[in-house]
N, C-alpha and C. Protein backbone atom coordinates (compact mmCIF):
# COMPACT_ATOMS: atom_id res chain seq x y z
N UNK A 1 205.52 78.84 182.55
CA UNK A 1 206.60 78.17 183.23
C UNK A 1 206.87 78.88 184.56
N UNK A 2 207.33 78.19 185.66
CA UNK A 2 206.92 78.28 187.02
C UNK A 2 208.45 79.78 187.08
N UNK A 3 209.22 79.00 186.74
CA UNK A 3 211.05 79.64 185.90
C UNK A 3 210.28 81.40 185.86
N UNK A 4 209.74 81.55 184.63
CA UNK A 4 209.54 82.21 184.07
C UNK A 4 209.01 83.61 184.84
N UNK A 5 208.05 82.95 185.81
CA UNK A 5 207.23 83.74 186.51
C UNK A 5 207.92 84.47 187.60
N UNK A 6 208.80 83.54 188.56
CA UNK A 6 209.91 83.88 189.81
C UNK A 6 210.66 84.70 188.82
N UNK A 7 211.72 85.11 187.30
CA UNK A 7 211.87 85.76 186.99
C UNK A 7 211.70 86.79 186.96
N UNK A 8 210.14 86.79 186.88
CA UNK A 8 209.57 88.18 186.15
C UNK A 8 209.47 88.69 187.48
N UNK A 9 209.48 88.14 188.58
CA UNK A 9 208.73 88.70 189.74
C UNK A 9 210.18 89.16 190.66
N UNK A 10 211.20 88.63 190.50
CA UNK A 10 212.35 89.42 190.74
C UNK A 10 212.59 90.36 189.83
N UNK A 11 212.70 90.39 188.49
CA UNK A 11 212.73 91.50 187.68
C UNK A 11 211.99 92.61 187.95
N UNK A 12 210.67 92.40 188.48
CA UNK A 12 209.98 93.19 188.83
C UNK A 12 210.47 94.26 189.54
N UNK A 13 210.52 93.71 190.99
CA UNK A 13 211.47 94.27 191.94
C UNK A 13 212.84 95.23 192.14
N UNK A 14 213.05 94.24 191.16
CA UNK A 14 214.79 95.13 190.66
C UNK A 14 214.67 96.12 190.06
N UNK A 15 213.84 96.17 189.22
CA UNK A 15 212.97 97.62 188.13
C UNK A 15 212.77 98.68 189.30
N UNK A 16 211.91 98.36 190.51
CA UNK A 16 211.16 99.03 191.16
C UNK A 16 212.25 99.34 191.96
N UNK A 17 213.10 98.78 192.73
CA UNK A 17 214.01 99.16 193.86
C UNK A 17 214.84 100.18 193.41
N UNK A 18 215.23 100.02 191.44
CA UNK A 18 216.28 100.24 191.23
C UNK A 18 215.71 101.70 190.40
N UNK A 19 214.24 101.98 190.02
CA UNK A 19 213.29 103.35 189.51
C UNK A 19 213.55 104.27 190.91
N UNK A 20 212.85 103.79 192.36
CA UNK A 20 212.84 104.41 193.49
C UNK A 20 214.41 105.13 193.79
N UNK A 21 215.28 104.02 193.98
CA UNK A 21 216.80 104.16 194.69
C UNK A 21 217.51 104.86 193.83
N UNK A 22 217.79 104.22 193.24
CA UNK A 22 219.43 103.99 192.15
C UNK A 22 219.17 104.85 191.00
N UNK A 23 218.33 105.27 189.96
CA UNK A 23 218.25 105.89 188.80
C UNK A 23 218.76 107.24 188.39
N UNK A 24 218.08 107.73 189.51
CA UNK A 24 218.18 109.07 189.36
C UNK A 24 220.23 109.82 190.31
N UNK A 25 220.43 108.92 191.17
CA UNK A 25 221.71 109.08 191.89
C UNK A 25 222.79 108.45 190.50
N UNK A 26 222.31 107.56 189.76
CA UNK A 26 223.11 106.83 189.02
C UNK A 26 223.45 107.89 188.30
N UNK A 27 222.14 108.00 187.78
CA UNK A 27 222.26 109.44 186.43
C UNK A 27 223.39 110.60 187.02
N UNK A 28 223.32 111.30 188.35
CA UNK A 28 223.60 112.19 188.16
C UNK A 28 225.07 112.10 188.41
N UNK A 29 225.81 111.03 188.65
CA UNK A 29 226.95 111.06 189.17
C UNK A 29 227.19 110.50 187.55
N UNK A 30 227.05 109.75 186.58
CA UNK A 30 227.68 109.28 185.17
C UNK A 30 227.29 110.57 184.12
N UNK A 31 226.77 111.60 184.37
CA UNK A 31 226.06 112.25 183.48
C UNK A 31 226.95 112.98 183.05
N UNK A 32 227.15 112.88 181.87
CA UNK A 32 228.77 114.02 180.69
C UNK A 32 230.10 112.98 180.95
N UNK A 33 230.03 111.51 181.73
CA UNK A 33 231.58 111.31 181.45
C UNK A 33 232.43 110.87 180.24
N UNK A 34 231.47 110.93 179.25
CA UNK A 34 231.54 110.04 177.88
C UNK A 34 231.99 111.63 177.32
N UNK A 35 231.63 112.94 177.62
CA UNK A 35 231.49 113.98 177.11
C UNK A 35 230.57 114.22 175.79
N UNK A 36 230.96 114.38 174.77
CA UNK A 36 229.94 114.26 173.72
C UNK A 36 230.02 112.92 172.98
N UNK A 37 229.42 111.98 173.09
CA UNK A 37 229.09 110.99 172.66
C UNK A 37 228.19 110.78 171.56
N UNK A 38 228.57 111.98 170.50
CA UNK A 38 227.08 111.83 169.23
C UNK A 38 227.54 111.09 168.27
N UNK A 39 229.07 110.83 168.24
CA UNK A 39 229.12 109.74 167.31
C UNK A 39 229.40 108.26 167.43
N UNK A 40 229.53 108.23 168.51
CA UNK A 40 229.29 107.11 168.92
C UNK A 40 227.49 106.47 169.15
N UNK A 41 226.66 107.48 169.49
CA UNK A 41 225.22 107.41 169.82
C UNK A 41 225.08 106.73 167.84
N UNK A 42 225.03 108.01 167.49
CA UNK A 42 224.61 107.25 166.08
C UNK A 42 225.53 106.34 165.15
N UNK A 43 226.56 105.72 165.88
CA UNK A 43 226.87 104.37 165.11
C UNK A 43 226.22 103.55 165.59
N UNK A 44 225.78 103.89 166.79
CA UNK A 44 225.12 102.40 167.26
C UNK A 44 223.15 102.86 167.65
N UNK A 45 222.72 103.86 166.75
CA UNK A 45 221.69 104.06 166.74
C UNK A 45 220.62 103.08 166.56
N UNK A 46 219.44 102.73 167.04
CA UNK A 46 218.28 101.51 166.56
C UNK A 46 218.39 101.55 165.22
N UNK A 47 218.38 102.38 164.66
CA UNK A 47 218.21 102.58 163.41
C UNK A 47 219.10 101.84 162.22
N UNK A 48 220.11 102.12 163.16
CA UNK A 48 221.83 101.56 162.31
C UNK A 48 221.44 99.95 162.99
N UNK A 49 221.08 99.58 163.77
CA UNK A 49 221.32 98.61 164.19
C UNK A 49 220.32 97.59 163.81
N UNK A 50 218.64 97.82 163.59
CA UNK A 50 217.75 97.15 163.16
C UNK A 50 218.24 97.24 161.49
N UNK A 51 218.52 98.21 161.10
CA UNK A 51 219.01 98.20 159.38
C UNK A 51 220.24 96.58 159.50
N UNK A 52 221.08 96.63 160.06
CA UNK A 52 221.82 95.79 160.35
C UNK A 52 221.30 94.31 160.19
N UNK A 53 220.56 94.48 161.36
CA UNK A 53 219.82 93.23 161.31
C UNK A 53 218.57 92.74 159.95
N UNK A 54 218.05 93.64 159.41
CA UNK A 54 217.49 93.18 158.69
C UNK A 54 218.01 93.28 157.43
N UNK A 55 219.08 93.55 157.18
CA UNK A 55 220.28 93.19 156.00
C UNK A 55 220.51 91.58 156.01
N UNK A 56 220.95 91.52 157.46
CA UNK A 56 221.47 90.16 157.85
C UNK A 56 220.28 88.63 157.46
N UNK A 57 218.93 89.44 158.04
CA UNK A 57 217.71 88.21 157.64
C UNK A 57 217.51 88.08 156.48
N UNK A 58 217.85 89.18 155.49
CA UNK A 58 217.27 89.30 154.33
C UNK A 58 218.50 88.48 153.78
N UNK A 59 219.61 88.52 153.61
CA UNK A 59 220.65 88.14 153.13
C UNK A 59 220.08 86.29 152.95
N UNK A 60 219.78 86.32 154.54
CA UNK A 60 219.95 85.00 154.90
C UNK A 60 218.61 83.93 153.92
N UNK A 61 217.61 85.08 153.93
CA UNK A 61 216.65 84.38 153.06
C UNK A 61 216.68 84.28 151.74
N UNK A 62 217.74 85.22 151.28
CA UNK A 62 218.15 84.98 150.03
C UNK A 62 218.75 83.56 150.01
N UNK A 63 219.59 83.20 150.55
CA UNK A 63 220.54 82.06 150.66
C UNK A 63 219.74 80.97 150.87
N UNK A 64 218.71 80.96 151.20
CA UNK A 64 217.62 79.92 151.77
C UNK A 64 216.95 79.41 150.49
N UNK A 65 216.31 80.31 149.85
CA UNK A 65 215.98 80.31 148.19
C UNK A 65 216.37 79.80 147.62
N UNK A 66 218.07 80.36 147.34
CA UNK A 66 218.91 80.42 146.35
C UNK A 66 219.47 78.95 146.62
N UNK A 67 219.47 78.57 147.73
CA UNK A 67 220.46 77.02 148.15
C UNK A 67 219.55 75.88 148.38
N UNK A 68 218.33 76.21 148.78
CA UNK A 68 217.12 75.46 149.29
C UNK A 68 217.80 75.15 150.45
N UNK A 69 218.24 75.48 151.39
CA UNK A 69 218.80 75.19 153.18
C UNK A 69 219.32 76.50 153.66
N UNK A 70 219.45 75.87 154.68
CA UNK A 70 220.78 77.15 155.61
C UNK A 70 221.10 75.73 157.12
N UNK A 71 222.18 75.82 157.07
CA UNK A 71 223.07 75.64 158.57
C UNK A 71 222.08 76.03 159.67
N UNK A 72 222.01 75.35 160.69
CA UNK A 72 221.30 75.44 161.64
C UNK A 72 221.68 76.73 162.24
N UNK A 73 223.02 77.30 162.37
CA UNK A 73 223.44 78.38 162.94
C UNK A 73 223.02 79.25 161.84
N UNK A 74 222.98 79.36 160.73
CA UNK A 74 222.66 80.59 160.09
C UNK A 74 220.74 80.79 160.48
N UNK A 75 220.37 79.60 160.57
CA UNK A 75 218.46 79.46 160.57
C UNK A 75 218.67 80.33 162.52
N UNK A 76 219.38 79.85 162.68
CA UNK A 76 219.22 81.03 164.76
C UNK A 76 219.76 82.29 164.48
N UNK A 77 220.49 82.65 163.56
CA UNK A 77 220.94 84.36 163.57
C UNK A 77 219.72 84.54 162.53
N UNK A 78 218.74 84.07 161.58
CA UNK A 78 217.70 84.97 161.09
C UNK A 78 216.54 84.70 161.81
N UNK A 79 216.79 83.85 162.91
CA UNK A 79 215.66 83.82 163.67
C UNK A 79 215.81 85.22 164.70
N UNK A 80 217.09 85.14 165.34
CA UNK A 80 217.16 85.91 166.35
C UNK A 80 217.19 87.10 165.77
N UNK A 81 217.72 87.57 164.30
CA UNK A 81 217.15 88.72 163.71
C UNK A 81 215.74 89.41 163.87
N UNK A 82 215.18 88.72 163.44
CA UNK A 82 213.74 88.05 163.20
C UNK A 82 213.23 88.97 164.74
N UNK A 83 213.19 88.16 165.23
CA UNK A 83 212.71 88.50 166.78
C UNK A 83 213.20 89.68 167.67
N UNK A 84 214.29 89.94 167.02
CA UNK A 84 215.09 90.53 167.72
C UNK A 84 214.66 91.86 167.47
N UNK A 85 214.05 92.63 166.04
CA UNK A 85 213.45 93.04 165.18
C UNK A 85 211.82 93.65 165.75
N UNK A 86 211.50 92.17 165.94
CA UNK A 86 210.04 92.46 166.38
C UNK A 86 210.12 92.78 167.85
N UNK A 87 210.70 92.12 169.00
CA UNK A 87 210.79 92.71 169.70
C UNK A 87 210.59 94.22 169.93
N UNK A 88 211.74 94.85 169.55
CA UNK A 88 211.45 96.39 169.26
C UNK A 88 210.68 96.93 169.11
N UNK A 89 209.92 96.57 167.68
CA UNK A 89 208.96 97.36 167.30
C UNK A 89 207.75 97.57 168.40
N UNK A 90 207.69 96.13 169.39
CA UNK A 90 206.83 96.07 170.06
C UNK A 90 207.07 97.05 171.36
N UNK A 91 208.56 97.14 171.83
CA UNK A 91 208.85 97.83 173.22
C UNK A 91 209.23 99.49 172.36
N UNK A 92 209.16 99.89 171.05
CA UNK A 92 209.14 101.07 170.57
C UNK A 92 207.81 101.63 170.56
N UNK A 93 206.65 101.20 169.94
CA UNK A 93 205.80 101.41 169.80
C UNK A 93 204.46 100.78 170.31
N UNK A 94 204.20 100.59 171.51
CA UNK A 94 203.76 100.22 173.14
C UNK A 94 204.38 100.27 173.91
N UNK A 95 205.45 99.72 174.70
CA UNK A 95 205.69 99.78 175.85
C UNK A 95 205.99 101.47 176.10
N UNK A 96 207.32 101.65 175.72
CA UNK A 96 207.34 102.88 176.05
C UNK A 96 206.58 103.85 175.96
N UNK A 97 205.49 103.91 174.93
CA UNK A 97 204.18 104.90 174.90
C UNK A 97 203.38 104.84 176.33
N UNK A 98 203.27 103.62 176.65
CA UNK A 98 202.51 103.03 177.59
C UNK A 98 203.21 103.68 179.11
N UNK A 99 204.48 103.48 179.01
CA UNK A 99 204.99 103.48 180.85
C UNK A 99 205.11 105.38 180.77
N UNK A 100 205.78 106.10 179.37
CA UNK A 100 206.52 107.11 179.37
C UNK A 100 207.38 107.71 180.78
N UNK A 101 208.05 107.64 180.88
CA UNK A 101 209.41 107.76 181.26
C UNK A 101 210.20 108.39 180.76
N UNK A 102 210.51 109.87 180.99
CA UNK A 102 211.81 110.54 180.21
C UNK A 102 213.15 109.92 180.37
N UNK A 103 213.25 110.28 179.75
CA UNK A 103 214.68 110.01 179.42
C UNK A 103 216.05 110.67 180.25
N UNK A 104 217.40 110.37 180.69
CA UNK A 104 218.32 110.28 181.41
C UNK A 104 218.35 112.19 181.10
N UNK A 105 218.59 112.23 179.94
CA UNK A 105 218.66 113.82 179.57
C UNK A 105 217.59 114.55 180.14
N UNK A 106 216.61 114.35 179.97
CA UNK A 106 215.46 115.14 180.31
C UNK A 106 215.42 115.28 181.63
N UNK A 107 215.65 114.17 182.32
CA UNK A 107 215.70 114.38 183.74
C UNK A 107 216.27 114.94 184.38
N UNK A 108 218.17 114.70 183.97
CA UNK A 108 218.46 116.18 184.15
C UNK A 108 218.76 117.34 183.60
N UNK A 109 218.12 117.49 182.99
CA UNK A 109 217.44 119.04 182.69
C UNK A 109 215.91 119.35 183.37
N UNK A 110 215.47 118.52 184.53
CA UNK A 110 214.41 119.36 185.14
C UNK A 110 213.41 118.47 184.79
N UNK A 111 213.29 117.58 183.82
CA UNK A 111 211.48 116.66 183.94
C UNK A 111 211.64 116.13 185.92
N UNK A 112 210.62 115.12 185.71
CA UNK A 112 209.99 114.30 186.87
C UNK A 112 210.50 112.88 186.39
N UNK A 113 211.49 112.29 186.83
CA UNK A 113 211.57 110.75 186.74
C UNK A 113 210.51 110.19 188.03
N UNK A 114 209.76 110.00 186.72
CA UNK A 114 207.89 109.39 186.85
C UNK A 114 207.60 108.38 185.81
N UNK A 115 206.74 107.86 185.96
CA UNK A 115 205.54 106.92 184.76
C UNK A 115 204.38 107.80 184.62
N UNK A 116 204.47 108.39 182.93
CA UNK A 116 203.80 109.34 182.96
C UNK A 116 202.86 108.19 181.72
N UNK A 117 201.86 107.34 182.52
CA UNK A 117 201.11 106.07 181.61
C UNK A 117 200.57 106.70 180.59
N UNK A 118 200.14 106.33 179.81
CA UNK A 118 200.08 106.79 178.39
C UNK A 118 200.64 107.62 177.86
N UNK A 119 201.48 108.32 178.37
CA UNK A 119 201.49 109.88 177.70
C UNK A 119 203.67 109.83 177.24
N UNK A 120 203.57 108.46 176.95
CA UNK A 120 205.21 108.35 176.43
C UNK A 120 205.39 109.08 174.65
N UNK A 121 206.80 108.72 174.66
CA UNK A 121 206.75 109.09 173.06
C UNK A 121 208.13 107.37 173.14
N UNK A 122 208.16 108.04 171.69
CA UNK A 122 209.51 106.96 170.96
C UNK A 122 210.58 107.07 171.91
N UNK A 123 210.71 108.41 172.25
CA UNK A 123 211.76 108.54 172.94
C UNK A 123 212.32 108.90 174.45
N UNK A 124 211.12 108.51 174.78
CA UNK A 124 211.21 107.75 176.28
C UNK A 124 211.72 106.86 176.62
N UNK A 125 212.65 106.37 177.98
CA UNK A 125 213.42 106.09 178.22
C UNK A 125 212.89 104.34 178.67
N UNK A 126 212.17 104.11 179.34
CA UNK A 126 211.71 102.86 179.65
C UNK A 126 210.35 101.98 179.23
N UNK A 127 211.06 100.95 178.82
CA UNK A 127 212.07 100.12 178.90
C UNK A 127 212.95 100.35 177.77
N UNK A 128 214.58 99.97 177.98
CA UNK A 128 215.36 100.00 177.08
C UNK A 128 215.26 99.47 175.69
N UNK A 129 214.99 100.24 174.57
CA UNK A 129 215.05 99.40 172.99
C UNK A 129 216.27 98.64 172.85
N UNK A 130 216.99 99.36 173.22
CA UNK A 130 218.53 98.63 172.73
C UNK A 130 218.74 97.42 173.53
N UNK A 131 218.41 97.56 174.91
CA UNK A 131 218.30 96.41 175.11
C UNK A 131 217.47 94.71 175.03
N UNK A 132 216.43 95.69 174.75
CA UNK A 132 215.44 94.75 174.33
C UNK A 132 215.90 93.96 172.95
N UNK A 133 216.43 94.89 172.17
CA UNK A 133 217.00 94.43 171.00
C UNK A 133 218.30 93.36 170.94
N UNK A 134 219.14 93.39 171.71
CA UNK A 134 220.27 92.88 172.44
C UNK A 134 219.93 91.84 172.65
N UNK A 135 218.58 91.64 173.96
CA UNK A 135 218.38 90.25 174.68
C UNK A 135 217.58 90.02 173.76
N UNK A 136 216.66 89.99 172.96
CA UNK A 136 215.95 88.89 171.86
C UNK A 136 217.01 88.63 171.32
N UNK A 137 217.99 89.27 170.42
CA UNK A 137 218.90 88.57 169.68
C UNK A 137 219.53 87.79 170.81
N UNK A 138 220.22 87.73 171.94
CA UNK A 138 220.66 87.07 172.34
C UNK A 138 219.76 85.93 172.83
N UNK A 139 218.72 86.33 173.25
CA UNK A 139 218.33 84.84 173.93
C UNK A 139 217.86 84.22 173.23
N UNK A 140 217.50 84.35 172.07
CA UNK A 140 217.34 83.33 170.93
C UNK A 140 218.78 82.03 170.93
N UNK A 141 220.19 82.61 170.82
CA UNK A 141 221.47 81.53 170.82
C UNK A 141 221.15 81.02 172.34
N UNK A 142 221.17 81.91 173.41
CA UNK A 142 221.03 81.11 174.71
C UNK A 142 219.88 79.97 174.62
N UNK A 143 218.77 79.83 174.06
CA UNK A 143 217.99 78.71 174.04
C UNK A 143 218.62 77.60 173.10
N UNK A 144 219.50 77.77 171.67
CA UNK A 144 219.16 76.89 170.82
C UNK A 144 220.74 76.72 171.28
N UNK A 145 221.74 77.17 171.58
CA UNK A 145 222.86 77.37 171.98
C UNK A 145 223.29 77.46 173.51
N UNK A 146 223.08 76.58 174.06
CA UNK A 146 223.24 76.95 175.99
C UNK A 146 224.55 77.11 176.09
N UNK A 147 225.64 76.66 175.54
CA UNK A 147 226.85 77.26 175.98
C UNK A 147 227.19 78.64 175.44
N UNK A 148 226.52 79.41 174.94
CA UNK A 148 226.71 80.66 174.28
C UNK A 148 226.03 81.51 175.56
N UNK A 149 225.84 80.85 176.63
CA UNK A 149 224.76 81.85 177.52
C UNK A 149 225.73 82.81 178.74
N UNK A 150 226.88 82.15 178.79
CA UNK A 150 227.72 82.93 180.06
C UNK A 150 228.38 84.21 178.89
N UNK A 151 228.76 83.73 177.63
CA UNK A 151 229.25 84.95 176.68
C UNK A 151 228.59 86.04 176.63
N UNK A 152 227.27 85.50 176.85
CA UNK A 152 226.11 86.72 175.76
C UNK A 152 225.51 87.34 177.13
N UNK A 153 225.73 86.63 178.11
CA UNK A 153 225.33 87.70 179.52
C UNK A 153 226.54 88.64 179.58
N UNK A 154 227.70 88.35 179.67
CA UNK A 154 228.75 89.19 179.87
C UNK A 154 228.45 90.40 178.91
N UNK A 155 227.94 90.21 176.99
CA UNK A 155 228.19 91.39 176.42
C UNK A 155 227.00 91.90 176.58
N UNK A 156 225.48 91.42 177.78
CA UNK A 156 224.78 92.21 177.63
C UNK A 156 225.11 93.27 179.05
N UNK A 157 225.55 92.76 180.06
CA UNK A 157 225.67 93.42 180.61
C UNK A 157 227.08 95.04 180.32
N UNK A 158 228.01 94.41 179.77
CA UNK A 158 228.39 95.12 179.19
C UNK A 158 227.78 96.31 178.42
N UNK A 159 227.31 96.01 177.39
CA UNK A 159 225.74 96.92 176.97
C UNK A 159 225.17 97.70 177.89
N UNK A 160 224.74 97.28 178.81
CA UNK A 160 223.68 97.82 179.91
C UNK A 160 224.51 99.04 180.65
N UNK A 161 225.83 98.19 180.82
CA UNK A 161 226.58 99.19 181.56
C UNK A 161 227.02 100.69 180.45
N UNK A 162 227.15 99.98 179.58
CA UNK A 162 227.35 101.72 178.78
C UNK A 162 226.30 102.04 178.22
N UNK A 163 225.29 101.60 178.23
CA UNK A 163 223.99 102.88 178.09
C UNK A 163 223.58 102.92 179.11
N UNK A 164 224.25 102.85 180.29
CA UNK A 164 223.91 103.66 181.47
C UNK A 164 224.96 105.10 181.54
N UNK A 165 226.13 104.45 181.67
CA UNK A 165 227.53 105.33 181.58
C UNK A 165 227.40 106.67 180.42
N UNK A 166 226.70 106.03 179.15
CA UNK A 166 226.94 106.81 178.16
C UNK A 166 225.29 108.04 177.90
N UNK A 167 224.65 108.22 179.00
CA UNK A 167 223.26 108.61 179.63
C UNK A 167 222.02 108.56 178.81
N UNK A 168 222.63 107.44 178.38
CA UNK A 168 220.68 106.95 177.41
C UNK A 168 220.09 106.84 178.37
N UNK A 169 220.23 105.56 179.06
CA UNK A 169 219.19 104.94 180.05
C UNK A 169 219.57 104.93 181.60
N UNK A 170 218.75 104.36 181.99
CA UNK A 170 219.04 104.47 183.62
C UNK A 170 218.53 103.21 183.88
N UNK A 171 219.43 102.62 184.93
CA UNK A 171 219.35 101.33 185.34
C UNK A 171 218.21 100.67 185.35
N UNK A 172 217.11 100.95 185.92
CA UNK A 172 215.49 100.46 185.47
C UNK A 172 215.42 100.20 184.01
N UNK A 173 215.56 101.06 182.94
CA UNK A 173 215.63 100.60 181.63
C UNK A 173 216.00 99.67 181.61
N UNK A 174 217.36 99.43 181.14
CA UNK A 174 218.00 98.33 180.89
C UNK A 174 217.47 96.85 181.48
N UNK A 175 217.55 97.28 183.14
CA UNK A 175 217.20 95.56 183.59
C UNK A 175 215.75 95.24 182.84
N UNK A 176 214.74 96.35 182.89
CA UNK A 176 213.27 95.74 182.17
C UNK A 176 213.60 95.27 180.77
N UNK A 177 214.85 96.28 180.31
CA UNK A 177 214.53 96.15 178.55
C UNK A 177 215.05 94.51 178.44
N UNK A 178 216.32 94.57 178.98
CA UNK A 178 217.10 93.23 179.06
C UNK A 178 216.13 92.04 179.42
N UNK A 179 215.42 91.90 180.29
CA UNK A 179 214.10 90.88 180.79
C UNK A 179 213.51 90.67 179.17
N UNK A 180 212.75 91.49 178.92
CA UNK A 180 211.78 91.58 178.22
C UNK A 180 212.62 90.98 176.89
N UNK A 181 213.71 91.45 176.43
CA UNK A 181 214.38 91.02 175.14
C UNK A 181 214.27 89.43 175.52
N UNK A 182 215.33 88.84 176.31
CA UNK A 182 215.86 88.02 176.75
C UNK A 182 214.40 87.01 176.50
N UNK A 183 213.28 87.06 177.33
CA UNK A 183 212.68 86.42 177.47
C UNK A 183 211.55 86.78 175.81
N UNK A 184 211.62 87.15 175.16
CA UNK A 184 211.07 86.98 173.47
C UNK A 184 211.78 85.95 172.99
N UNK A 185 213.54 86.37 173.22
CA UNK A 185 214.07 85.75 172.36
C UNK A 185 214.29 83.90 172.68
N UNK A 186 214.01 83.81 173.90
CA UNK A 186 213.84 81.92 174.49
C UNK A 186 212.98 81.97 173.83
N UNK A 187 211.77 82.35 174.38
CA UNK A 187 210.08 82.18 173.56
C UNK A 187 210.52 82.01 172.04
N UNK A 188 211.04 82.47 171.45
CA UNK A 188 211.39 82.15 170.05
C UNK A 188 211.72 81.07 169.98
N UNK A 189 213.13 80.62 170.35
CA UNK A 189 214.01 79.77 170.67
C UNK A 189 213.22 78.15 170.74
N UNK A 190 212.52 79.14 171.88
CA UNK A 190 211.57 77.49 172.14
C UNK A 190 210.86 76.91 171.53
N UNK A 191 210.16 77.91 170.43
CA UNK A 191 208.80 77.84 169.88
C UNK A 191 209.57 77.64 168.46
N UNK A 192 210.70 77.75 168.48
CA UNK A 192 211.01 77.09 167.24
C UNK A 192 211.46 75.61 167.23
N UNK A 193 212.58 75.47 168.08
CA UNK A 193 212.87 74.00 168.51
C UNK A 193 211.76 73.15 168.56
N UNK A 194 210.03 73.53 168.98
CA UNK A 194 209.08 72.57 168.97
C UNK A 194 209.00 72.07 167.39
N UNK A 195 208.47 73.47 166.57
CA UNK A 195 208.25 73.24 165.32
C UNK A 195 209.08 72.71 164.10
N UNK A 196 210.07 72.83 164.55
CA UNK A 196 211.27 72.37 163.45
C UNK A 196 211.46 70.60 163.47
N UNK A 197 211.23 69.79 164.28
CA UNK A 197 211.49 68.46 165.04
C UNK A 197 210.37 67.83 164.02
């Protein structure tokens, strides 16, 4: 899709303007204002949060079984589970291996905010999981749900803004992770609306 491509190709940009410019000035002026933020980090850890979600799909397929249906809105929250899910796994275990990018901490403490290509771990910073996780779940309702789309931008950016604030990520994260979620979770969206009809 023509959409799709002018997206990616401003996203692009914004990644790049915003890796060069903005990341590293961002970081150092938000860095400690949260102060210790470890319990807040692990309530809202991937971990806590994909467990979450796959409580939620599993639940839902129970009910699917057990009822022979589900509500169209319950079939888009185990979809966007669903995806939202895989997403991750995919920007956990490739992307970020692939770009490696330390992380907001590391950087300042002395790494190189660089693309160190192949040589990432889990816990490298770009592209954002959480957000990636965020925009598949969300853009799954933005496709099957278009009036849910001005809500679910507001709480992603919201999101974005405090795992910037709170020094997970740095602005490049987020906008790639956010792209990349966002656009799984239509692709879902879409690719389900064909098949279901």
């Amino acid at each position: 899709d023509q959409m799709w491509f002018l997206a990616l190709l401003i996203c692009t940009l914004l990644v790049a303007v915003a890796f060069r410019y903005f990341d590293v000035p961002i970081a150092h002026y938000t860095y400690g204002i949260f102060g210790s933020a470890k319990n807040l980090a692990a309530g809202f850890s991937s971990v806590v949060l994909l467990g979450a979600e796959g409580a939620v799909a599993l639940g839902l397929v129970v009910v699917r079984i057990t009822r022979g249906h589900l509500s169209p809105f319950r079939e888009a929250t185990a979809l966007a589970c669903l995806t939202s899910i895989c997403a991750y796994a995919i920007n956990d275990s490739v992307l970020k291996l692939f770009f490696g990018v330390p992380n907001p901490a590391a950087v300042m403490h002395g790494s190189q905010h660089v693309f160190n290509l192949l040589s990432g771990s889990t816990s490298s910073s770009f592209p954002s999981g959480h957000m990636v996780l965020a925009g598949a779940f969300a853009g799954v309702f933005m496709r099957l749900y278009r009036s849910s789309a001005l809500l679910l931008s507001a709480l992603l950016l919201l999101a974005a803004v405090l795992l910037i604030v709170g020094d997970w990520h740095f602005v490049s994260d987020v906008i790639a992770g956010t792209f990349i979620g966002v656009s799984a979770g239509v692709l879902a969206g879409e690719v389900w609306l064909v098949h279901s009809k």
